[in-house]
C-alpha atoms as a PDB file:
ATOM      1  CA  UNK A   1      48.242  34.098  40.070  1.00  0.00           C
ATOM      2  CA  UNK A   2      47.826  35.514  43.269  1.00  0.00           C
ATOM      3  CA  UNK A   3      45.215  36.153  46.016  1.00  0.00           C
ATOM      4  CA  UNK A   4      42.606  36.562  43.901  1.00  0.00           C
ATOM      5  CA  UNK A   5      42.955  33.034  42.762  1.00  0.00           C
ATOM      6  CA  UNK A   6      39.396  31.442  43.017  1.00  0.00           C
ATOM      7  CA  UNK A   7      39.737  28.071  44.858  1.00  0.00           C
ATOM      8  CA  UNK A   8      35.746  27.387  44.801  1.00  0.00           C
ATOM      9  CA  UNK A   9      36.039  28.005  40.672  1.00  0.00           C
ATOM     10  CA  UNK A  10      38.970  25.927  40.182  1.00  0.00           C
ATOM     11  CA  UNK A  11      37.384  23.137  42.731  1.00  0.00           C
ATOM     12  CA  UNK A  12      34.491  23.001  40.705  1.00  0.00           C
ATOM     13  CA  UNK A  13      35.835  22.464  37.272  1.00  0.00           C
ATOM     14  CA  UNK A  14      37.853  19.702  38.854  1.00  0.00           C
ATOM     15  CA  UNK A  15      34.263  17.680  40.103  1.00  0.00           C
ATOM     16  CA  UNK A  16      32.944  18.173  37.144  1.00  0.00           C
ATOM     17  CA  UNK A  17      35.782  15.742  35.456  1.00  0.00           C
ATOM     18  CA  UNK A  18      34.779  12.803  37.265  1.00  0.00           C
ATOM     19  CA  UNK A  19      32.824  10.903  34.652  1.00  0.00           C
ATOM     20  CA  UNK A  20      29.227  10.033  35.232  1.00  0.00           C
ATOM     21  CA  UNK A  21      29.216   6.459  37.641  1.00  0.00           C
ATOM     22  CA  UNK A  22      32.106   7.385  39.315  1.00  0.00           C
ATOM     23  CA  UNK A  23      33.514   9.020  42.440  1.00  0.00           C
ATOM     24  CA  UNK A  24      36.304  10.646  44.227  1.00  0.00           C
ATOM     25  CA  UNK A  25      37.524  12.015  47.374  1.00  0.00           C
ATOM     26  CA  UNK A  26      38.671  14.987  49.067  1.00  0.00           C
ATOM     27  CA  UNK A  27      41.955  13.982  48.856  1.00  0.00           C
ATOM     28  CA  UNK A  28      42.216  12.910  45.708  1.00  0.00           C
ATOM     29  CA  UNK A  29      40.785  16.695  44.517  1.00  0.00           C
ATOM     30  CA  UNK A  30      43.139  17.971  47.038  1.00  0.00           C
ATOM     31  CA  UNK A  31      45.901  16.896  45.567  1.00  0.00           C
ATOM     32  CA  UNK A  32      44.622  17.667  42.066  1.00  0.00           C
ATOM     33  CA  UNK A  33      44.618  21.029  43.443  1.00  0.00           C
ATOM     34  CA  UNK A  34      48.150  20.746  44.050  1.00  0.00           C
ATOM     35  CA  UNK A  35      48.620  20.415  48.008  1.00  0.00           C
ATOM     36  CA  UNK A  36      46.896  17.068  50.232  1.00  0.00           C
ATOM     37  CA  UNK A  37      46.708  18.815  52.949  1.00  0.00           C
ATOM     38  CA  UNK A  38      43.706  20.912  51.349  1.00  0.00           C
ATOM     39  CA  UNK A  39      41.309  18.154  51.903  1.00  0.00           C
ATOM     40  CA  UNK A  40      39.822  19.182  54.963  1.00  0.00           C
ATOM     41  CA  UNK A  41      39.238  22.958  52.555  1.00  0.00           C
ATOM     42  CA  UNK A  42      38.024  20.544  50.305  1.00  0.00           C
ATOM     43  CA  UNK A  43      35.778  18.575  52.258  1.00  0.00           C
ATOM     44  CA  UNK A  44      34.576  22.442  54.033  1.00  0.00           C
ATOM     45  CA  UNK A  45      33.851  23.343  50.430  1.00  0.00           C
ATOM     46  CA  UNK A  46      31.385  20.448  49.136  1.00  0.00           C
ATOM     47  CA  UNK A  47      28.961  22.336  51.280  1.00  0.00           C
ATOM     48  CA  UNK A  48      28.800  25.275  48.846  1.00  0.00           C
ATOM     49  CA  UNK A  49      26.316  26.820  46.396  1.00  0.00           C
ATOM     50  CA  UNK A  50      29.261  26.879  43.695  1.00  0.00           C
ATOM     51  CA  UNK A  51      30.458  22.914  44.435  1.00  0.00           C
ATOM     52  CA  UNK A  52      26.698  21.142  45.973  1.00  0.00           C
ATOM     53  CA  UNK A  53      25.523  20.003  42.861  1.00  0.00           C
ATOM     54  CA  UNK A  54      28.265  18.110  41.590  1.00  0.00           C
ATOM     55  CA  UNK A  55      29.480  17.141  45.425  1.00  0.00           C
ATOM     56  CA  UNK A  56      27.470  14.028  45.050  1.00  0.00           C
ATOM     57  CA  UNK A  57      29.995  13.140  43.246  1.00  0.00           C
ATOM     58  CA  UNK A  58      32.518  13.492  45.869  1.00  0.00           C
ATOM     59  CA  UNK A  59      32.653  10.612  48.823  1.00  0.00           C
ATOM     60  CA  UNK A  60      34.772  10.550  52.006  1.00  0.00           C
ATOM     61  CA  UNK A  61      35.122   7.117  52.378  1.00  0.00           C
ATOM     62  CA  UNK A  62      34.424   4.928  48.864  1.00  0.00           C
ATOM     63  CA  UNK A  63      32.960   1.620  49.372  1.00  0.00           C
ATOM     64  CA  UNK A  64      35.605  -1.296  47.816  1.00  0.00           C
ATOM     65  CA  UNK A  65      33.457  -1.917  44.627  1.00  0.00           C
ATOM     66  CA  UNK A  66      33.319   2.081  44.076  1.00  0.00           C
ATOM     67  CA  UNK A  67      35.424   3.281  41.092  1.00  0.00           C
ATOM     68  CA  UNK A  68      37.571   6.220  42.031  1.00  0.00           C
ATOM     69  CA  UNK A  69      38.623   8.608  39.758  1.00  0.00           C
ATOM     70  CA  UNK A  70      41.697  10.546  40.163  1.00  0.00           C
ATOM     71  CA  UNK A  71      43.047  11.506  36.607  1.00  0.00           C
ATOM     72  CA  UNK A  72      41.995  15.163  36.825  1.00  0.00           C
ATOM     73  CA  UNK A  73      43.688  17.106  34.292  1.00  0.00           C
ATOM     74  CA  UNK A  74      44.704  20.216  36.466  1.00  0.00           C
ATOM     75  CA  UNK A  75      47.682  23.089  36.716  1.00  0.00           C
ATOM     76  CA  UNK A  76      47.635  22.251  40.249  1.00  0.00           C
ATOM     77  CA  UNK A  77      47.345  25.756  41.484  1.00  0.00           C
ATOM     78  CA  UNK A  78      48.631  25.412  44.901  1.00  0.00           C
ATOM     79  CA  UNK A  79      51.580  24.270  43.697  1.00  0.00           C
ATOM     80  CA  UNK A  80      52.337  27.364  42.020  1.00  0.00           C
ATOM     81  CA  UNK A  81      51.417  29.705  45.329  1.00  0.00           C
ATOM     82  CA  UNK A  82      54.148  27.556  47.067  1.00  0.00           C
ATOM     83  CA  UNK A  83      56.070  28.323  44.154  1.00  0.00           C
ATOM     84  CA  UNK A  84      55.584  32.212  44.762  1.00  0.00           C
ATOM     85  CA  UNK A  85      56.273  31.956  48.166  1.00  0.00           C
ATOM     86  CA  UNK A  86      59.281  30.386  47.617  1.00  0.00           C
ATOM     87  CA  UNK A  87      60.243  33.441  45.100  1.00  0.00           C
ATOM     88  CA  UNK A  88      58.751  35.983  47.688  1.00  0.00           C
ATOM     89  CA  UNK A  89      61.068  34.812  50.756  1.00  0.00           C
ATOM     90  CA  UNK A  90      64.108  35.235  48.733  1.00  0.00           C
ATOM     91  CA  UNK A  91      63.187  38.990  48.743  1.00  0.00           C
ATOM     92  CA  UNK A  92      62.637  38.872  52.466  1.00  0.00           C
ATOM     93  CA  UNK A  93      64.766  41.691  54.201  1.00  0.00           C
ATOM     94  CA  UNK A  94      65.941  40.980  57.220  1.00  0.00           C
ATOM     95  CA  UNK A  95      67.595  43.910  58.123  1.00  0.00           C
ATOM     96  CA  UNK A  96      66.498  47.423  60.058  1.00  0.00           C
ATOM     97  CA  UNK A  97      64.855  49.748  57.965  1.00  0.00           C
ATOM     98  CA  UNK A  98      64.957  52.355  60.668  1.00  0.00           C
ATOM     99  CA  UNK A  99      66.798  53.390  64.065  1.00  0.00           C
ATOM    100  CA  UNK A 100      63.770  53.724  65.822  1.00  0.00           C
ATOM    101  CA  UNK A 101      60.097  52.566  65.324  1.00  0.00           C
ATOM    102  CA  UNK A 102      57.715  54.412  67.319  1.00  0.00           C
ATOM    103  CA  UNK A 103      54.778  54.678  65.659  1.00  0.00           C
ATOM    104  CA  UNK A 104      53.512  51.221  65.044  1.00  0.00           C
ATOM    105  CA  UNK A 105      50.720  49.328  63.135  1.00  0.00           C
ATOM    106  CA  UNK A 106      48.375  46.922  63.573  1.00  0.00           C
ATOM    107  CA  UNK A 107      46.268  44.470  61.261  1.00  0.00           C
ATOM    108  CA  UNK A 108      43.757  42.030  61.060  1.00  0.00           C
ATOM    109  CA  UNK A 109      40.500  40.695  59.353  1.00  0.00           C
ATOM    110  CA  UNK A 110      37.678  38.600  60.391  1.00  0.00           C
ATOM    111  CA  UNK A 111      35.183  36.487  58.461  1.00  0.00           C
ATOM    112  CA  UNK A 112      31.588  36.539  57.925  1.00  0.00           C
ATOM    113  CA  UNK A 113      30.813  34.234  55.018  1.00  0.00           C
ATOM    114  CA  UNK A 114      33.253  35.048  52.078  1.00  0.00           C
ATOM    115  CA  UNK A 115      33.506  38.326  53.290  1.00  0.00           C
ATOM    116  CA  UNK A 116      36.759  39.739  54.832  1.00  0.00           C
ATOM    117  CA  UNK A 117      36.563  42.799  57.310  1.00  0.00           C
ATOM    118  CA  UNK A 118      40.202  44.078  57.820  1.00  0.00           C
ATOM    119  CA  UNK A 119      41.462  46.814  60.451  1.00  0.00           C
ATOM    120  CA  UNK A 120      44.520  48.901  60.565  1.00  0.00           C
ATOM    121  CA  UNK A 121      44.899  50.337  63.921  1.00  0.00           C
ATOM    122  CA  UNK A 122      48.103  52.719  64.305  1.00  0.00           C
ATOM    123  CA  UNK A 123      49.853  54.108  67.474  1.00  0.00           C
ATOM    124  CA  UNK A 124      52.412  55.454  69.294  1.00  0.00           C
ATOM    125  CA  UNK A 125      54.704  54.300  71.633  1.00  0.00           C
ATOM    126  CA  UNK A 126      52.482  55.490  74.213  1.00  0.00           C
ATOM    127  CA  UNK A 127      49.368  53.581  73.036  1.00  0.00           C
ATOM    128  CA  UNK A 128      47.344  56.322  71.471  1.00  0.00           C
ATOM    129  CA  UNK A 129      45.453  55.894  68.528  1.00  0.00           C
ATOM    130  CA  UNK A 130      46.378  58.219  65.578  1.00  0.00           C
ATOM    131  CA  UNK A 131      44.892  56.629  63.115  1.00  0.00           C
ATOM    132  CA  UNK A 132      42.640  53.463  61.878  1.00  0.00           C
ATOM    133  CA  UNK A 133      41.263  52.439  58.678  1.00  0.00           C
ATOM    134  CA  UNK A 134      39.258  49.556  57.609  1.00  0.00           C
ATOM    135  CA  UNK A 135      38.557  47.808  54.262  1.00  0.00           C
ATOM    136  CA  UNK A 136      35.725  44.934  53.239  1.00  0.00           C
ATOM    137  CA  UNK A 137      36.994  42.656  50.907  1.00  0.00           C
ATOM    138  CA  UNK A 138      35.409  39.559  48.930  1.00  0.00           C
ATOM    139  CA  UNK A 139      37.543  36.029  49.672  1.00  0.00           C
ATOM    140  CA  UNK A 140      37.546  33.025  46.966  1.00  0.00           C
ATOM    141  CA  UNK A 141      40.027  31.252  49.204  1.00  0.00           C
ATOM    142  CA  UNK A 142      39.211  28.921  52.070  1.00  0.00           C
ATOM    143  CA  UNK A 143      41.844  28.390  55.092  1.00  0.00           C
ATOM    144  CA  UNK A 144      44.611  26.147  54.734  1.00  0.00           C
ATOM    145  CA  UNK A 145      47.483  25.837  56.618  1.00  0.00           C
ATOM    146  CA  UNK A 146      50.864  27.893  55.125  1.00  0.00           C
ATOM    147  CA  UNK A 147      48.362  29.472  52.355  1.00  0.00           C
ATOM    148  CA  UNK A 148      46.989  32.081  54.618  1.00  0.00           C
ATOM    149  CA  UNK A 149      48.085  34.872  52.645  1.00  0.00           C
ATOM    150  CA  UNK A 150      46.430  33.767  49.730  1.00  0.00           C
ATOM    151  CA  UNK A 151      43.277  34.426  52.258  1.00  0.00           C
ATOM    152  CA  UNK A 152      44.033  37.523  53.999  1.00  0.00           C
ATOM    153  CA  UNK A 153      46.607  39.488  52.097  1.00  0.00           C
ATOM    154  CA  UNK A 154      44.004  41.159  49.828  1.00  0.00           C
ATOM    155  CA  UNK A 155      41.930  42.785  52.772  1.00  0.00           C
ATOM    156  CA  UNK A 156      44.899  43.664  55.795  1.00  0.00           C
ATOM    157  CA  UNK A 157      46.659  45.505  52.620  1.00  0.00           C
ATOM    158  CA  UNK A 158      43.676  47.475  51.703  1.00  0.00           C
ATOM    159  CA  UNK A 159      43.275  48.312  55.336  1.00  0.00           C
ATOM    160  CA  UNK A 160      46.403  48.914  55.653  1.00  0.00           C
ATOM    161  CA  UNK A 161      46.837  51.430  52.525  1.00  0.00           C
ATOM    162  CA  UNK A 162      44.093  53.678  54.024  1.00  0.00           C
ATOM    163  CA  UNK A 163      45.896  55.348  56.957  1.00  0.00           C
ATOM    164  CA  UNK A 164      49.004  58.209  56.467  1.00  0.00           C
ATOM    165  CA  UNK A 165      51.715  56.053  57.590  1.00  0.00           C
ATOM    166  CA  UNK A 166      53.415  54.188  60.191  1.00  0.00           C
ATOM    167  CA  UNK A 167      57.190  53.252  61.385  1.00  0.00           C
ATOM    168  CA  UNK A 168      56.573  49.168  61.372  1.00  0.00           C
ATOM    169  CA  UNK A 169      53.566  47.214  60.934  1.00  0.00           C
ATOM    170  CA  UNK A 170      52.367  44.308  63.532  1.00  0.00           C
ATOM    171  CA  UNK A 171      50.292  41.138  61.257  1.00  0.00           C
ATOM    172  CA  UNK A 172      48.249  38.813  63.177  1.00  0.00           C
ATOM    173  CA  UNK A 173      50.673  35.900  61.303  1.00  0.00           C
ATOM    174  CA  UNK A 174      53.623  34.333  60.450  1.00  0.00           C
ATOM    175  CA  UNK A 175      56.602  35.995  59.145  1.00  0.00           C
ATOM    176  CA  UNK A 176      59.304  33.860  58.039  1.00  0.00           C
ATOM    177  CA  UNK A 177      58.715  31.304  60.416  1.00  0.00           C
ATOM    178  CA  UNK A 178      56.697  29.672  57.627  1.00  0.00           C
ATOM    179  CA  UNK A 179      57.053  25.999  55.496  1.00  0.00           C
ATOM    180  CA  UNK A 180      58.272  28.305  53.308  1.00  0.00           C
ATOM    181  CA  UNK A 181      59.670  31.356  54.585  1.00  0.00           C
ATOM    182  CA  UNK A 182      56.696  33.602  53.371  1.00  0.00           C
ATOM    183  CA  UNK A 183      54.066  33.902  55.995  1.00  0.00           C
ATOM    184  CA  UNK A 184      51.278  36.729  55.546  1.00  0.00           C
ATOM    185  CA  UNK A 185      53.574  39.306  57.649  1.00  0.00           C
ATOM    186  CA  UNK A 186      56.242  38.536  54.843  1.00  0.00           C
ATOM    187  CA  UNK A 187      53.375  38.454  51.821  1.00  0.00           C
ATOM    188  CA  UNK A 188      51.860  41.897  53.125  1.00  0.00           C
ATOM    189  CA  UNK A 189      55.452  43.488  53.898  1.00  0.00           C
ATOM    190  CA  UNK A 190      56.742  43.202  50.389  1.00  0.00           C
ATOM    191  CA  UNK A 191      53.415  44.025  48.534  1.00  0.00           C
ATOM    192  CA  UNK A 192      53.335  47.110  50.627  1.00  0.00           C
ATOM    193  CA  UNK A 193      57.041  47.553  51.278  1.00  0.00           C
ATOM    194  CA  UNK A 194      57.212  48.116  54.491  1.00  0.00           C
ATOM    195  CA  UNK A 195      58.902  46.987  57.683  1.00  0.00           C
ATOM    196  CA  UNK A 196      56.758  44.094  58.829  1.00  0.00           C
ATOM    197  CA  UNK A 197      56.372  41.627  61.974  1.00  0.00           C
ATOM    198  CA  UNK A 198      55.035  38.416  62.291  1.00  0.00           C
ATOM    199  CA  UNK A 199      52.882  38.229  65.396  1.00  0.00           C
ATOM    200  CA  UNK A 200      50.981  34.380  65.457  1.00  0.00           C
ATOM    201  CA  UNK A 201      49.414  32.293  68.781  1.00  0.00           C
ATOM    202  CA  UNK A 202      50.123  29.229  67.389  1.00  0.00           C
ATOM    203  CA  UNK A 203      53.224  28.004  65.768  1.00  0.00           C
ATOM    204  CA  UNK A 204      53.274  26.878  62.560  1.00  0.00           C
ATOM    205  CA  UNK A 205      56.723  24.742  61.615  1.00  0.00           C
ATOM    206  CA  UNK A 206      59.986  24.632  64.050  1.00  0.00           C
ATOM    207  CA  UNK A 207      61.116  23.588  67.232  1.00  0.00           C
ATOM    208  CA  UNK A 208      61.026  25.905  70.403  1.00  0.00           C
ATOM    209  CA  UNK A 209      64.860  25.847  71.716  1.00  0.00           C
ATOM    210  CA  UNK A 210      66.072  26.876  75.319  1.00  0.00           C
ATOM    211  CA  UNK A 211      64.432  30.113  76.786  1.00  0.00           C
ATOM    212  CA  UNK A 212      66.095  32.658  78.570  1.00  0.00           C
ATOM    213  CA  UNK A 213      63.590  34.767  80.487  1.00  0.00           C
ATOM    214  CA  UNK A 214      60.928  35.125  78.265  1.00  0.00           C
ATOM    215  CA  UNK A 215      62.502  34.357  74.971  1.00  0.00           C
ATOM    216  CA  UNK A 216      63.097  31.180  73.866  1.00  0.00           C
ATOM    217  CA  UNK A 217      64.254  30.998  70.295  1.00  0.00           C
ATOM    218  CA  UNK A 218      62.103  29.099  67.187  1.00  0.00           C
ATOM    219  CA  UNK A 219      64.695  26.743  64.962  1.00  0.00           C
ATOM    220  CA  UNK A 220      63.365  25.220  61.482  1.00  0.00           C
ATOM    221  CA  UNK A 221      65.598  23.605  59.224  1.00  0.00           C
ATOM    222  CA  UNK A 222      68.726  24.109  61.459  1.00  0.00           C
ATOM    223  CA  UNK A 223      68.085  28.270  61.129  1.00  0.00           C
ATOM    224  CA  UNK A 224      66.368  30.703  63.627  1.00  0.00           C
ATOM    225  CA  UNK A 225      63.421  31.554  62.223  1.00  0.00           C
ATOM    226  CA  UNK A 226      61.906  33.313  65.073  1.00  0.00           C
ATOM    227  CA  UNK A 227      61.000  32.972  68.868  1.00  0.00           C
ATOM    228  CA  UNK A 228      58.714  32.058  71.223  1.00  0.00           C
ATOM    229  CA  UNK A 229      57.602  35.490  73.285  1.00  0.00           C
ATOM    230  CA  UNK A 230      55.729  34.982  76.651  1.00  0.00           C
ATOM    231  CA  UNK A 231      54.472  38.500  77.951  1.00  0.00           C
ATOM    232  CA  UNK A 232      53.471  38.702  82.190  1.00  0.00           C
ATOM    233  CA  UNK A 233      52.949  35.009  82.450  1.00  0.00           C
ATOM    234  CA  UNK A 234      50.369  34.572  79.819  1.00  0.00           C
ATOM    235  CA  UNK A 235      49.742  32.391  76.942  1.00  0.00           C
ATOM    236  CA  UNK A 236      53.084  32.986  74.048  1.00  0.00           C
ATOM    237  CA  UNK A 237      53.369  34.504  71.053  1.00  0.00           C
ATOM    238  CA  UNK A 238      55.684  33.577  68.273  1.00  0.00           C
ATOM    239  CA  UNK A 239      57.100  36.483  66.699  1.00  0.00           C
ATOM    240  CA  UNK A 240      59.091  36.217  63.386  1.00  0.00           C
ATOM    241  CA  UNK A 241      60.889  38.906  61.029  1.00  0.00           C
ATOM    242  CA  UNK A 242      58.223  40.190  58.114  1.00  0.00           C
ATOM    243  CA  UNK A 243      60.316  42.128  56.300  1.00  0.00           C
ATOM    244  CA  UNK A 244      62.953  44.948  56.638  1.00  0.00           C
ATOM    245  CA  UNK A 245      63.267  44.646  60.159  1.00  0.00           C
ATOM    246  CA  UNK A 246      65.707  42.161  62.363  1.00  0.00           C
ATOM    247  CA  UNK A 247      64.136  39.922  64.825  1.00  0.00           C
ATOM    248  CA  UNK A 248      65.833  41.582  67.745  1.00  0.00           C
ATOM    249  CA  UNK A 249      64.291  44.655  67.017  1.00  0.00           C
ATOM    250  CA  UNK A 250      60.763  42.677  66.365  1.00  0.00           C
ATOM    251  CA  UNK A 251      61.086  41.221  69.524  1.00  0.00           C
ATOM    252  CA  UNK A 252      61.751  44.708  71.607  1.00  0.00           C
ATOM    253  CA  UNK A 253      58.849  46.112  69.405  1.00  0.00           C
ATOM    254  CA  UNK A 254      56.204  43.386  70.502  1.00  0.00           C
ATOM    255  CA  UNK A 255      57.728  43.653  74.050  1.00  0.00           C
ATOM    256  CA  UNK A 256      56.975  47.373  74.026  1.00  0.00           C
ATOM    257  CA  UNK A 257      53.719  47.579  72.800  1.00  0.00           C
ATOM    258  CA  UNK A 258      52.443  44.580  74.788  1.00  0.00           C
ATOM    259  CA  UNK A 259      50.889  47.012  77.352  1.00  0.00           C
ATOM    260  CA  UNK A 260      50.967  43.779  79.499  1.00  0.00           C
ATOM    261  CA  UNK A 261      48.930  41.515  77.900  1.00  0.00           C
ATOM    262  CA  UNK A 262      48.785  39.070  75.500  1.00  0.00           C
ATOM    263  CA  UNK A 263      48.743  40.661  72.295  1.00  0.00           C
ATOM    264  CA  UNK A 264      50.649  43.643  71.745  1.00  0.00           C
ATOM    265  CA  UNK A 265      48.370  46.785  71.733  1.00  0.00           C
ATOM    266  CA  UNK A 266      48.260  47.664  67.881  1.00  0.00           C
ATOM    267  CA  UNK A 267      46.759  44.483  67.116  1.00  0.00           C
ATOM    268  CA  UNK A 268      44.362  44.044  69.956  1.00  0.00           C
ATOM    269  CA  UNK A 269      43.013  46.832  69.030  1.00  0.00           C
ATOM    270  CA  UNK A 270      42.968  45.669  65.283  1.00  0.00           C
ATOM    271  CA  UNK A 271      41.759  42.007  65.824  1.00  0.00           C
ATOM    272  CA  UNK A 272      38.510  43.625  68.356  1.00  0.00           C
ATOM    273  CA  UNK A 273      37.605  46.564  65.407  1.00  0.00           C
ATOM    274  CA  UNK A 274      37.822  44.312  62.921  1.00  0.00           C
ATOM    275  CA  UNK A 275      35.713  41.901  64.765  1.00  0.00           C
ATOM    276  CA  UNK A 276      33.120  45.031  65.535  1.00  0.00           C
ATOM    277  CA  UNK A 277      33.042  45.232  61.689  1.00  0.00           C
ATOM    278  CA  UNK A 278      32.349  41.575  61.323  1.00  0.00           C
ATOM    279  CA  UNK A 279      29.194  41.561  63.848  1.00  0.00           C
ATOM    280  CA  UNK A 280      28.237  44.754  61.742  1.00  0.00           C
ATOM    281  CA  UNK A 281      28.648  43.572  58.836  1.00  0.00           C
ATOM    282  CA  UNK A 282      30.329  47.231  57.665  1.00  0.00           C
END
């Protein structure tokens, strides 16, 4: 099981359990599921063709006379993804791959119902594009914090597989700076094996430790996971190894191709022609 696990499916055959006269809750599916913290995906999801008819069977907040079923009989699926993560981060390489990478990559997707558009933007250490690519891909897999590569994996790789080649590859996502040290920078490094970088806004687990000039570095379970990377004053980053690169040379890569702005250049340009596909609908 991977990311073409169908969450709606498996969310469905779990309402449909709950016998006649009785209720249950997001939560309570959520955790059937595998994970808690899915409840909001599950909540998100009772709006759907797949789930509506049966979501009447499905209340937020049950009254104190309802009865509230929660003995699903279930694989709990998340469970296993964190399960594969777990076995995917062990791969992790956290080494160079390379001396130099000057020809870099970017990727990202956005949404427009369940499907994914995905760009792969690739250029040079001077900023010019060489290359893009871009892939449309069908998602059975809502967002949920620390699952996104269950999500986006699928498209970015097929993106990402189109163009000739590149040195490294910039994801719009957590490397190992992840619950479980498999973001979607790690996920789409090893199914493509290639050097990878985690490139997120927002951070996801760990503690930002002292900075020294624009580094300050990201510690999770008593490790450095990754680091905190403000570019000209603006809004940070938090960069984190992928795979087969070291996170001093991830850090000088993102530095580099930051052009000065926010978001280093390869995935600007990724995130706004994915986007263009998006409005599209390409």
């Amino acid at each position: 099981m991977g990311p073409s696990f169908d969450f709606y499916r498996a969310l469905r055959e779990l309402v449909e359990q709950v016998p006649e006269g009785r209720v249950t809750t997001p939560l309570s599916l959520a955790r059937a599921l595998g994970d808690g913290r899915a409840a909001r995906a599950v909540s998100e999801a009772l709006n759907r063709k797949e789930v509506r008819g049966a979501a009447g069977k499905v209340v937020r907040n049950p009254g104190r006379d309802a009865e509230v079923f929660r003995d699903f009989e279930s694989d709990r699926p998340l469970k296993r993804l964190v399960e594969l993560q777990k076995m995917m981060s062990r791969r992790v390489v956290r080494k160079d791959r390379l001396e130099h990478y000057e020809i870099v990559a970017g990727v990202d997707a956005s949404y427009v119902g369940d499907a994914a558009y995905a760009a792969c933007v690739v250029l040079d250490d001077r900023y010019r594009l060489l290359e893009s690519a871009s892939a449309r891909v069908v998602v059975r897999f809502p967002y949920i914090p620390g699952y996104l590569s269950f999500r986006e994996a699928s498209a970015v790789e097929a993106a990402a597989r189109r163009v000739s080649g590149f040195d490294v590859l910039m994801v719009n996502g957590h490397g190992v700076a992840h619950p479980r040290g498999c973001g979607l920078a790690s996920h789409v490094g090893l199914d493509l094996d290639v050097a990878a970088i985690g490139v997120a806004r927002r951070r996801l687990v760990g503690d930002v430790g002292d900075a020294l000039d624009d580094w300050a570095p990201l510690i999770y379970g008593g490790s450095v996971v990754g680091g905190r990377l403000t570019v000209g004053g603006r809004s940070p980053l938090y960069v984190s190894v992928g795979h087969s690169i070291t996170l001093e040379t991830s850090r000088e890569v993102v530095r580099r191709m930051s052009a000065g702005r926010r978001l280093p250049e390869p995935l600007r340009q990724a995130h706004r022609l994915a986007g263009d596909l998006g409005r599209r609908g390409s």
